[in-house]
PDB file of N, CA and C in Angstrom:
ATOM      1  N   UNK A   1       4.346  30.089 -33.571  1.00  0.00           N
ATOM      2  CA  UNK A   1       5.306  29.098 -33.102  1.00  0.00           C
ATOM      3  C   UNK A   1       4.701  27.700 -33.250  1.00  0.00           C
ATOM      4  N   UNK A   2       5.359  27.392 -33.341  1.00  0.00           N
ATOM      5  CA  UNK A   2       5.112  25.226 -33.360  1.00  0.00           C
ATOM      6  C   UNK A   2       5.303  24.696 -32.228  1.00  0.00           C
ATOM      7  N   UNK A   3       3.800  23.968 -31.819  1.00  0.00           N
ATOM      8  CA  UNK A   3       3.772  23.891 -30.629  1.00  0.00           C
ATOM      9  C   UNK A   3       4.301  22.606 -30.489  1.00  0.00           C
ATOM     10  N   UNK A   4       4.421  21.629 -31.084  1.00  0.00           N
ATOM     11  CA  UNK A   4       5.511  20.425 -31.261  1.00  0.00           C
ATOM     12  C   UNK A   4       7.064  20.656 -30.853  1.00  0.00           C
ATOM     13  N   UNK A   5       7.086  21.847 -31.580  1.00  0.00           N
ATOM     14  CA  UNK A   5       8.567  22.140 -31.334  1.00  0.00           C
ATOM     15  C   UNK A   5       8.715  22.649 -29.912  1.00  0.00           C
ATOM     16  N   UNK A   6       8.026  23.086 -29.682  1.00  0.00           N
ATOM     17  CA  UNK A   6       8.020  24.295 -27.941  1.00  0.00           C
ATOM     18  C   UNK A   6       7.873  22.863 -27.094  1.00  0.00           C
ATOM     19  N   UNK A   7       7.231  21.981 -27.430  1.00  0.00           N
ATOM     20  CA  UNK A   7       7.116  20.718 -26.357  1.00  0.00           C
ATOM     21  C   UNK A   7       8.536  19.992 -26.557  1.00  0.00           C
ATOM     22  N   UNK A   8       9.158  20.115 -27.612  1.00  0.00           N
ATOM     23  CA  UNK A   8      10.801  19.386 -27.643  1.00  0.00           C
ATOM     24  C   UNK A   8      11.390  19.980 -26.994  1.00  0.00           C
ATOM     25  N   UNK A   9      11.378  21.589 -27.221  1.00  0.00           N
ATOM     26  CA  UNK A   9      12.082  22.543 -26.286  1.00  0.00           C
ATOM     27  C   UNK A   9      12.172  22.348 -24.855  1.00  0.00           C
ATOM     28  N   UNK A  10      10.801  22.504 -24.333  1.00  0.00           N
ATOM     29  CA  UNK A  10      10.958  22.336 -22.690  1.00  0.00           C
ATOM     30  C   UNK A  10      11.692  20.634 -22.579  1.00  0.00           C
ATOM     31  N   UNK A  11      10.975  19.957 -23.059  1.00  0.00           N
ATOM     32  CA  UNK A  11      11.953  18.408 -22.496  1.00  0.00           C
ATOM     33  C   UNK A  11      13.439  18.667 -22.533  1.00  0.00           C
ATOM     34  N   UNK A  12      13.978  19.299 -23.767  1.00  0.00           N
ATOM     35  CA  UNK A  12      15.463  19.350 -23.741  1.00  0.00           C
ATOM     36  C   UNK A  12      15.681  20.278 -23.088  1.00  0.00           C
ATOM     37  N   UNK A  13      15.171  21.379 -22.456  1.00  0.00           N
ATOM     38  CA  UNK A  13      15.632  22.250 -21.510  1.00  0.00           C
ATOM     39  C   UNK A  13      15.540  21.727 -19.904  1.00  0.00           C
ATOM     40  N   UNK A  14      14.324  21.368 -19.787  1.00  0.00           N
ATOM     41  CA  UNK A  14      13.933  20.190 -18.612  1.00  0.00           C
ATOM     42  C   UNK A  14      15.373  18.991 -18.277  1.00  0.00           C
ATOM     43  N   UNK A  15      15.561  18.391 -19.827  1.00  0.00           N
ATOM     44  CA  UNK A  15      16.457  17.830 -19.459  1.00  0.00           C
ATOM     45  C   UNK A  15      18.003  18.139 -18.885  1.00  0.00           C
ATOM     46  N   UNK A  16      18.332  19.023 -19.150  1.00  0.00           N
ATOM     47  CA  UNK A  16      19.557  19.950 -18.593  1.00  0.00           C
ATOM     48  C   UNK A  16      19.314  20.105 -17.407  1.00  0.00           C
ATOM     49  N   UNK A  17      18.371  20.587 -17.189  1.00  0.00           N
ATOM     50  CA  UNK A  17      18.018  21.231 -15.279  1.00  0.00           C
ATOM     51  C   UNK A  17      18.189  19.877 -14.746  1.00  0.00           C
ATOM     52  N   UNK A  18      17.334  18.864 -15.421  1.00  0.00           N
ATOM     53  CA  UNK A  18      17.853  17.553 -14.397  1.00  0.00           C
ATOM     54  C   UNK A  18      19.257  17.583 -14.006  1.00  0.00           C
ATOM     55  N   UNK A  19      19.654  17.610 -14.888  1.00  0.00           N
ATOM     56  CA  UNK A  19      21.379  16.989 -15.200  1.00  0.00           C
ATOM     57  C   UNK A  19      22.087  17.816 -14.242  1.00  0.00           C
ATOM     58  N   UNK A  20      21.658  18.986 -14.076  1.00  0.00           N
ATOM     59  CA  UNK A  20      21.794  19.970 -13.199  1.00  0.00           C
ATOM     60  C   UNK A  20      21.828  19.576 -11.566  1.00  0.00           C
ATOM     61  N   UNK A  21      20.588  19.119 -11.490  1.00  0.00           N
ATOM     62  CA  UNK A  21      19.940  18.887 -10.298  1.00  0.00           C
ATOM     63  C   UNK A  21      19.084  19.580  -9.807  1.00  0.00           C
ATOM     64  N   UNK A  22      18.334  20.226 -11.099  1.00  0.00           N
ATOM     65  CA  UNK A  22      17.909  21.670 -10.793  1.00  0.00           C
ATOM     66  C   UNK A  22      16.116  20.622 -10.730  1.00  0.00           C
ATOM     67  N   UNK A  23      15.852  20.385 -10.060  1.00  0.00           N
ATOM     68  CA  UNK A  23      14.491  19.665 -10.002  1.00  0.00           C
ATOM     69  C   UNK A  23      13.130  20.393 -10.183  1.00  0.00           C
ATOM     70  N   UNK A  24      13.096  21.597  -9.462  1.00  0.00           N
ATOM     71  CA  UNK A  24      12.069  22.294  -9.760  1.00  0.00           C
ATOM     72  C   UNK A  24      11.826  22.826 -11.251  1.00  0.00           C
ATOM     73  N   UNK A  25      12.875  23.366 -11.566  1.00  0.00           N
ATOM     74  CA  UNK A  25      12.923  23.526 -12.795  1.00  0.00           C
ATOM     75  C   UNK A  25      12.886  22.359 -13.909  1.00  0.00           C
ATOM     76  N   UNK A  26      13.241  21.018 -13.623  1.00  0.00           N
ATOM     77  CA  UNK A  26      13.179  20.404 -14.987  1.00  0.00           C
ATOM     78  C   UNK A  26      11.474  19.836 -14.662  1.00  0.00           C
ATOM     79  N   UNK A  27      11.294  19.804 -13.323  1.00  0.00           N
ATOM     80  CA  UNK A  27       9.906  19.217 -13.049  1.00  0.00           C
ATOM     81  C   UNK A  27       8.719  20.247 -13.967  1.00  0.00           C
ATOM     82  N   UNK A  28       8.922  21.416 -14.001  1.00  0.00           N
ATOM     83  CA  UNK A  28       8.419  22.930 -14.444  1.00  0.00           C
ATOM     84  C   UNK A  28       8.481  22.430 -16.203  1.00  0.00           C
ATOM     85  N   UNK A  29       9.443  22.125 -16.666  1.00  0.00           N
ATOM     86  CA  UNK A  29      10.054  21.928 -18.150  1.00  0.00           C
ATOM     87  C   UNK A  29       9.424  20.846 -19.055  1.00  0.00           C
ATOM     88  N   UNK A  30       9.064  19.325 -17.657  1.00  0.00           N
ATOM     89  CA  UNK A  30       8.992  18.164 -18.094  1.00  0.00           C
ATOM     90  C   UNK A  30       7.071  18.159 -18.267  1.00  0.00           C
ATOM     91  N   UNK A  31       6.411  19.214 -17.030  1.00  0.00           N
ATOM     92  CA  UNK A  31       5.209  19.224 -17.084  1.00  0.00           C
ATOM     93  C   UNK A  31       4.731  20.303 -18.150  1.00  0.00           C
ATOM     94  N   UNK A  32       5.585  21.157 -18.795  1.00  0.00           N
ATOM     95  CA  UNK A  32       4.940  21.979 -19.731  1.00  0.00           C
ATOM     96  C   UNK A  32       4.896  21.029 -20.963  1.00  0.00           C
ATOM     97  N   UNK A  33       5.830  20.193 -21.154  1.00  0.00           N
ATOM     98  CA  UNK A  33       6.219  19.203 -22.395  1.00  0.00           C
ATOM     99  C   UNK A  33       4.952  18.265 -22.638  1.00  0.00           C
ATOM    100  N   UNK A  34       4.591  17.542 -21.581  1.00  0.00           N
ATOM    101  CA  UNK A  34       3.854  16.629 -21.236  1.00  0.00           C
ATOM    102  C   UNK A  34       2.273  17.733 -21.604  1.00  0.00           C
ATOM    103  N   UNK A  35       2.026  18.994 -21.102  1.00  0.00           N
ATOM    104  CA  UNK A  35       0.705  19.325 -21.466  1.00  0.00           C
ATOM    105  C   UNK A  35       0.637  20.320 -22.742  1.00  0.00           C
ATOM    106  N   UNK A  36       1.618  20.522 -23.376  1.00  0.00           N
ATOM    107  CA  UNK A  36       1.648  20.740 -24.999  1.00  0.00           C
ATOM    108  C   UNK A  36       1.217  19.379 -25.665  1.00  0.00           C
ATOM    109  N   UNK A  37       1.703  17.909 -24.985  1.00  0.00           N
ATOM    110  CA  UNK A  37       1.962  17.109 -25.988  1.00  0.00           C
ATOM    111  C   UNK A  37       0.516  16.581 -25.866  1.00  0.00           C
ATOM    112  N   UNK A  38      -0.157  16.877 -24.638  1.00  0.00           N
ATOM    113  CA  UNK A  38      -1.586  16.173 -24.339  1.00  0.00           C
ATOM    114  C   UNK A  38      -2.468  16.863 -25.211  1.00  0.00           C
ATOM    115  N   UNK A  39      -2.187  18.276 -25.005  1.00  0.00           N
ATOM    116  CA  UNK A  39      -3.135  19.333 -25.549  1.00  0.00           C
ATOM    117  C   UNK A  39      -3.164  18.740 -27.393  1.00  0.00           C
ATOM    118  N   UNK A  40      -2.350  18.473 -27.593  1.00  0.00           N
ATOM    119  CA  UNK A  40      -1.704  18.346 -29.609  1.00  0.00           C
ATOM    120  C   UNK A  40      -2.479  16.999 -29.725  1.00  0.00           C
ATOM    121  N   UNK A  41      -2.956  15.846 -28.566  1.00  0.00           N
ATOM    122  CA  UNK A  41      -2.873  14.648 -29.093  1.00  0.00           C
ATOM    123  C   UNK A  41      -1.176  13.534 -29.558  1.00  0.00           C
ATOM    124  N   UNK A  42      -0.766  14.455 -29.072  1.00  0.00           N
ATOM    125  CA  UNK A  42       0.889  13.710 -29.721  1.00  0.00           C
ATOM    126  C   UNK A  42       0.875  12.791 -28.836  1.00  0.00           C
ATOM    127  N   UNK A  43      -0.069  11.322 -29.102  1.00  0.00           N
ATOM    128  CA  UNK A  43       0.003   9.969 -28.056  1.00  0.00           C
ATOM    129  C   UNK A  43       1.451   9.565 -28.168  1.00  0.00           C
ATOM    130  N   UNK A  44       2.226   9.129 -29.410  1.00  0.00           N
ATOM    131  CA  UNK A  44       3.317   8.519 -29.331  1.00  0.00           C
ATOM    132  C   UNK A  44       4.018   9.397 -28.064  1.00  0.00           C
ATOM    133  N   UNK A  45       4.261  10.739 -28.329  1.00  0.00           N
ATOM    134  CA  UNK A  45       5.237  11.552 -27.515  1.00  0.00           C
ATOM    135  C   UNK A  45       4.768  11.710 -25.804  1.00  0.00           C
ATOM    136  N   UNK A  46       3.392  11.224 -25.541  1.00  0.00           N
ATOM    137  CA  UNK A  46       3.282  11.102 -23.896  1.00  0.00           C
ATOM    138  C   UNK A  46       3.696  10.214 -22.902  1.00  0.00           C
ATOM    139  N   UNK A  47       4.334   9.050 -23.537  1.00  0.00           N
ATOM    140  CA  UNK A  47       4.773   8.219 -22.837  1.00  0.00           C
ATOM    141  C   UNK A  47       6.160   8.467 -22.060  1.00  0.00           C
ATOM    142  N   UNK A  48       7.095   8.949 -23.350  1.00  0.00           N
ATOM    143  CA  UNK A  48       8.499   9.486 -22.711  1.00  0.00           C
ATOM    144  C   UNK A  48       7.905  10.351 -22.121  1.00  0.00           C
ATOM    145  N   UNK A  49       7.243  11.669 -22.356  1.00  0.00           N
ATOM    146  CA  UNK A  49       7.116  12.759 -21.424  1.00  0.00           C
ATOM    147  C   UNK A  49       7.225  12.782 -19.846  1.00  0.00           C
ATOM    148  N   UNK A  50       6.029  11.550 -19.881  1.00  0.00           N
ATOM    149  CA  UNK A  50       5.725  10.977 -18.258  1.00  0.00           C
ATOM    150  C   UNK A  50       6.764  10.496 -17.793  1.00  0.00           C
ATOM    151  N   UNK A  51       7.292   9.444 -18.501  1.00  0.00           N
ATOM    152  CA  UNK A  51       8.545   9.396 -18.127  1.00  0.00           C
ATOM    153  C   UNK A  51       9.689  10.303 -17.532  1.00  0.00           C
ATOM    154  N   UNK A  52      10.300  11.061 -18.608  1.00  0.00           N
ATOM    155  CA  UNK A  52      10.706  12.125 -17.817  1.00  0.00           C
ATOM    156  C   UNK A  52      10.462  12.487 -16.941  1.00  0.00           C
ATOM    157  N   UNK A  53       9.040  13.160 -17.063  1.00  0.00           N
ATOM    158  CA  UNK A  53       8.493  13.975 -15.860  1.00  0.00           C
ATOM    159  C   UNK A  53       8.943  12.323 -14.425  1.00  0.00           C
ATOM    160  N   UNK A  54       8.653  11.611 -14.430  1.00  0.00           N
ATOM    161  CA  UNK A  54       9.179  10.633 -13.438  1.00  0.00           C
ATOM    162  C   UNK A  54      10.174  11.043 -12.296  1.00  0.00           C
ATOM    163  N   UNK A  55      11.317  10.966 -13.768  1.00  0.00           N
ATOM    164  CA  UNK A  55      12.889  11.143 -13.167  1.00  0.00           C
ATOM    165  C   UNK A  55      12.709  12.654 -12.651  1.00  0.00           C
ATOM    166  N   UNK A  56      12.190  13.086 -12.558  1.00  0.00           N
ATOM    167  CA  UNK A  56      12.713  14.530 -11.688  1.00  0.00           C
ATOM    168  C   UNK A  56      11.329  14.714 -10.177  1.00  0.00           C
ATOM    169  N   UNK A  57      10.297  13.784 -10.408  1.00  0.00           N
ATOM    170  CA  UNK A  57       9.415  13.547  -9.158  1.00  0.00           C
ATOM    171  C   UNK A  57       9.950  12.515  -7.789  1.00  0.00           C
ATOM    172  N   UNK A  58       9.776  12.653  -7.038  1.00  0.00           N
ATOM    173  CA  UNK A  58       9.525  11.918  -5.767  1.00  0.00           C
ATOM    174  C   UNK A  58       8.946  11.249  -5.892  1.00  0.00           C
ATOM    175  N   UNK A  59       8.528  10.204  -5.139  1.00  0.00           N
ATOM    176  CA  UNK A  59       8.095   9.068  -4.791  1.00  0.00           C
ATOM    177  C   UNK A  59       6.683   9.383  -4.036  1.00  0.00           C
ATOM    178  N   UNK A  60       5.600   8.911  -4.181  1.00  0.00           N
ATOM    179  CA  UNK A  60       5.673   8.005  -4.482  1.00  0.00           C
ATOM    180  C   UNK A  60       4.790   8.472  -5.783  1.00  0.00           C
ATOM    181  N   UNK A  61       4.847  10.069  -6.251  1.00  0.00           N
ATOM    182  CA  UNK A  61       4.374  10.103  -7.741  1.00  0.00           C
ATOM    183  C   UNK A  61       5.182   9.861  -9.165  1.00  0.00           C
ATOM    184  N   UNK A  62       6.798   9.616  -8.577  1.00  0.00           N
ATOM    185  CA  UNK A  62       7.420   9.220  -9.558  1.00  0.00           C
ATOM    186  C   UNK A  62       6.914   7.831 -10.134  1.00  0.00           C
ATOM    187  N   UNK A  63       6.735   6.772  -9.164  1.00  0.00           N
ATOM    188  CA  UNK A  63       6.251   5.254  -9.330  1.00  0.00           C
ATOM    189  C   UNK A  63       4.620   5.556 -10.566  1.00  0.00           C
ATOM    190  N   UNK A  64       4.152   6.582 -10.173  1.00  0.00           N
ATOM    191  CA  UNK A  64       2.784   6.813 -10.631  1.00  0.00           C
ATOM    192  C   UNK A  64       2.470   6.767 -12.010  1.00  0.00           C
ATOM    193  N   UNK A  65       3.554   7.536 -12.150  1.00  0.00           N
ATOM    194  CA  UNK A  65       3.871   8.293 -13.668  1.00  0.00           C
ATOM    195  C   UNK A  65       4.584   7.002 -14.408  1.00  0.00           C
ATOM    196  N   UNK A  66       5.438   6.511 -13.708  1.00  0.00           N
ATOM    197  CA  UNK A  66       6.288   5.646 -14.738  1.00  0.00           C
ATOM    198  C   UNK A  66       5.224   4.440 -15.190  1.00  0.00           C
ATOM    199  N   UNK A  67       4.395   4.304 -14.201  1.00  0.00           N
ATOM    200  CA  UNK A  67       3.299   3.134 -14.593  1.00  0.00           C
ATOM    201  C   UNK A  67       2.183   3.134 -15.637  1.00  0.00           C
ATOM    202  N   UNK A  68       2.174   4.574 -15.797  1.00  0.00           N
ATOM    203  CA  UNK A  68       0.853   5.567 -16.599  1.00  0.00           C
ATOM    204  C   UNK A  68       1.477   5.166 -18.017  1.00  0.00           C
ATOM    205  N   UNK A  69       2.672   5.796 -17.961  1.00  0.00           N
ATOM    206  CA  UNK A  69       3.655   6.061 -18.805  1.00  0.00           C
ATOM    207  C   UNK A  69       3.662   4.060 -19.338  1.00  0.00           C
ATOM    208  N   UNK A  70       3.875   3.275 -18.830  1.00  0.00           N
ATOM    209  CA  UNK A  70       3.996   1.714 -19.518  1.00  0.00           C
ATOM    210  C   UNK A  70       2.309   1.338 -19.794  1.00  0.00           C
ATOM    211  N   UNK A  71       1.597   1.949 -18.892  1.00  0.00           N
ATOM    212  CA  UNK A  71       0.583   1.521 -19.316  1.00  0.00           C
ATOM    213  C   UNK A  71       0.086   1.979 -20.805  1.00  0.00           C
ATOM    214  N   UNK A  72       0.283   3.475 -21.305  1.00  0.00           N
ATOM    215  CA  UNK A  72      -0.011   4.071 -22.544  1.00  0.00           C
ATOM    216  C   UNK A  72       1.503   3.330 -23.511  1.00  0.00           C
ATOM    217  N   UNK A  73       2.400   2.865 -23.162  1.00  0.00           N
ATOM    218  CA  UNK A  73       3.251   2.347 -24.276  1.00  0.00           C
ATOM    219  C   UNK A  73       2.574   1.025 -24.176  1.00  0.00           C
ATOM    220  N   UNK A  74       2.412  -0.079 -23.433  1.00  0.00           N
ATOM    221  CA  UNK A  74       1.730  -0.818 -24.062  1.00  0.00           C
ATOM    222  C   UNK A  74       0.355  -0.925 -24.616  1.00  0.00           C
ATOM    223  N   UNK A  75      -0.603  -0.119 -24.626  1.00  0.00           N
ATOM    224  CA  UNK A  75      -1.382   0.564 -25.556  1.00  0.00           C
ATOM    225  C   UNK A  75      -1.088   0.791 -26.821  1.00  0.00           C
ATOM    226  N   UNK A  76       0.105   1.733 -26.972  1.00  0.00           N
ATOM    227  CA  UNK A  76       0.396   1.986 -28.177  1.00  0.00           C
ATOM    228  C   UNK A  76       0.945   0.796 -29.213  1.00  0.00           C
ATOM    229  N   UNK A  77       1.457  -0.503 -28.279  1.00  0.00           N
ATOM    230  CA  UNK A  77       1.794  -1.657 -29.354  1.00  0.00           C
ATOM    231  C   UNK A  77       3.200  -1.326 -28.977  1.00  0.00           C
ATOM    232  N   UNK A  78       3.914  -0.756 -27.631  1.00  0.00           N
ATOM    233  CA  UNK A  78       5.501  -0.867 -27.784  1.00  0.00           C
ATOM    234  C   UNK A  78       5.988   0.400 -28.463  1.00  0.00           C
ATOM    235  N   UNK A  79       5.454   1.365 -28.561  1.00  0.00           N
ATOM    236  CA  UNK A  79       5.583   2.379 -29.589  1.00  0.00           C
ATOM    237  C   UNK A  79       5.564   3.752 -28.547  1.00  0.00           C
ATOM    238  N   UNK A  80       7.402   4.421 -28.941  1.00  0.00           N
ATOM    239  CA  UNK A  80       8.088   4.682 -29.404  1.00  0.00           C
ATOM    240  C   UNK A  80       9.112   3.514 -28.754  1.00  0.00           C
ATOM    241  N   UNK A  81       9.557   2.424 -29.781  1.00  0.00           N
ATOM    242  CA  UNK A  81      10.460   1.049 -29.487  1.00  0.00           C
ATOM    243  C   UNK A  81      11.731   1.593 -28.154  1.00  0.00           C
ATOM    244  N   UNK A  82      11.992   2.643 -28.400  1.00  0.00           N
ATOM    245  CA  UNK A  82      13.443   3.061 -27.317  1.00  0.00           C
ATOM    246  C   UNK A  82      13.137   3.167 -26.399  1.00  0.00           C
ATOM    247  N   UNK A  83      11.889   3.655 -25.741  1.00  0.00           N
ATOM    248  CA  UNK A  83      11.662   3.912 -24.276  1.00  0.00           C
ATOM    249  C   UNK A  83      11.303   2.718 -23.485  1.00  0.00           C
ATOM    250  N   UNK A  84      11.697   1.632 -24.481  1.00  0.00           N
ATOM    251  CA  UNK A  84      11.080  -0.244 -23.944  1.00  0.00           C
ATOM    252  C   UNK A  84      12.539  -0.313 -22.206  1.00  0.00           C
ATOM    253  N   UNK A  85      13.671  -0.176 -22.643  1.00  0.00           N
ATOM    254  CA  UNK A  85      14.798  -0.204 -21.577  1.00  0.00           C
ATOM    255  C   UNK A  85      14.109   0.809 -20.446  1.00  0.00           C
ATOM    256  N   UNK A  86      13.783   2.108 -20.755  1.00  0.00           N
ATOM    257  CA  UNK A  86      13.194   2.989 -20.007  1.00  0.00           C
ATOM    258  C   UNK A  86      12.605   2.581 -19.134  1.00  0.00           C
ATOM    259  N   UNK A  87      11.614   2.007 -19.235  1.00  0.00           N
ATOM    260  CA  UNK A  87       9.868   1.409 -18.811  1.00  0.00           C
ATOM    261  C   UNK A  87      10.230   0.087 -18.753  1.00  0.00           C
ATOM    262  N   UNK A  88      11.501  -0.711 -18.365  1.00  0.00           N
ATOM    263  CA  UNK A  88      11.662  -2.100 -17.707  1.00  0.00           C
ATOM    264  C   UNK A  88      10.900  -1.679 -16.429  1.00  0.00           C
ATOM    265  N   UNK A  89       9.855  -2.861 -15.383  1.00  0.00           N
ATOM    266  CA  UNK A  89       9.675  -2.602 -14.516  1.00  0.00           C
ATOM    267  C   UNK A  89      11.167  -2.929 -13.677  1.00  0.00           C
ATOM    268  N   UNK A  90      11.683  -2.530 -12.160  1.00  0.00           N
ATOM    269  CA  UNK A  90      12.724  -3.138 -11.851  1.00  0.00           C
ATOM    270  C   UNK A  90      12.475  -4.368 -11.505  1.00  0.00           C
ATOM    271  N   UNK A  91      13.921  -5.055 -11.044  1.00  0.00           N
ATOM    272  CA  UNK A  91      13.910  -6.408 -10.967  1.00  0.00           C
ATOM    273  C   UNK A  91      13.586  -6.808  -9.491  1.00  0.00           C
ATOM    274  N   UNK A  92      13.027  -8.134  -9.589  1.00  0.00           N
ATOM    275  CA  UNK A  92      12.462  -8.566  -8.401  1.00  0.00           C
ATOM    276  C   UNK A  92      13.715  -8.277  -7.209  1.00  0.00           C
ATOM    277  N   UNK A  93      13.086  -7.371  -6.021  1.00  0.00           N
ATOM    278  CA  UNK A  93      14.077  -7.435  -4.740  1.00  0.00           C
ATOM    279  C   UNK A  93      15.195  -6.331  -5.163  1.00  0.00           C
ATOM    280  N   UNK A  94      14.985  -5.694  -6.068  1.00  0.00           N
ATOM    281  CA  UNK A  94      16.079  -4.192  -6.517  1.00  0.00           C
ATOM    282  C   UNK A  94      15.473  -3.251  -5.338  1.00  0.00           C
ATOM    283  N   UNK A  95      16.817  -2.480  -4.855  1.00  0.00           N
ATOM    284  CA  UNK A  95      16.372  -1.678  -3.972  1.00  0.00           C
ATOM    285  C   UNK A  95      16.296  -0.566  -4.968  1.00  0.00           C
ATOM    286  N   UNK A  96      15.255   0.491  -4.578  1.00  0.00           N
ATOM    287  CA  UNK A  96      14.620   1.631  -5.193  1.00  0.00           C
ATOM    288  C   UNK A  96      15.120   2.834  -4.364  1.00  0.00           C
ATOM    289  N   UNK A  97      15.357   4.051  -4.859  1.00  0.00           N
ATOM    290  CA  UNK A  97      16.172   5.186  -4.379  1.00  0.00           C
ATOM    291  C   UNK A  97      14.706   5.950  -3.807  1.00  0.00           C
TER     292      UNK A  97
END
C-alpha cells in the first residue's frame, strides 16, 4: 500500500467524522494522517494535517496545534499557498469558541 495515499485516506475519512460530529473518530483519522505524514517526511503535507487535527481538538491543544501548524508554514516560505486563510491568526478582540 502507499503510505501517502493511506495518509489522504484517513484525513478524508477524518474529515467526514468531523462533519459528522463524530470527534473521536476524526481526532483518531486526523492523528493517523499527521503520523504517516511525519513518519514519510511529507513537510509540505504537516501543516494542514495539524491543522485539521486542530479543528476536531479542544482547547487549549487546539490553539497548540494551529500555532505549530503556522509556525512550520512559515518555515516552509507560505507553502502549501491555500492553508494561508486557514492559519489567519484571529482578529484582535474575536471571541473564540
Amino acid at each position: 500500500a502507499d503510505p501517502l495515499l493511506l495518509s489522504f485516506t484517513w484525513r478524508h475519512l477524518a474529515g467526514l467524522a468531523l462533519r459528522e460530529g463524530e470527534l473521536a473518530e476524526a481526532r483518531h483519522g486526523f492523528t493517523e494522517s499527521l503520523r504517516i505524514r511525519e513518519e514519510l517526511g511529507y513537510l509540505v503535507g504537516t501543516a494542514p494535517a495539524l491543522a485539521s487535527l486542530a479543528d476536531a481538538e479542544s482547547e487549549p491543544e487546539a490553539s497548540r496545534l494551529r500555532e505549530e501548524a503556522r509556525r512550520l508554514f512559515r518555515l516552509l516560505g507560505g507553502v502549501p499557498t491555500w492553508l494561508a486563510r486557514q492559519l489567519a491568526p484571529p482578529a484582535a478582540g474575536a471571541a473564540t469558541a
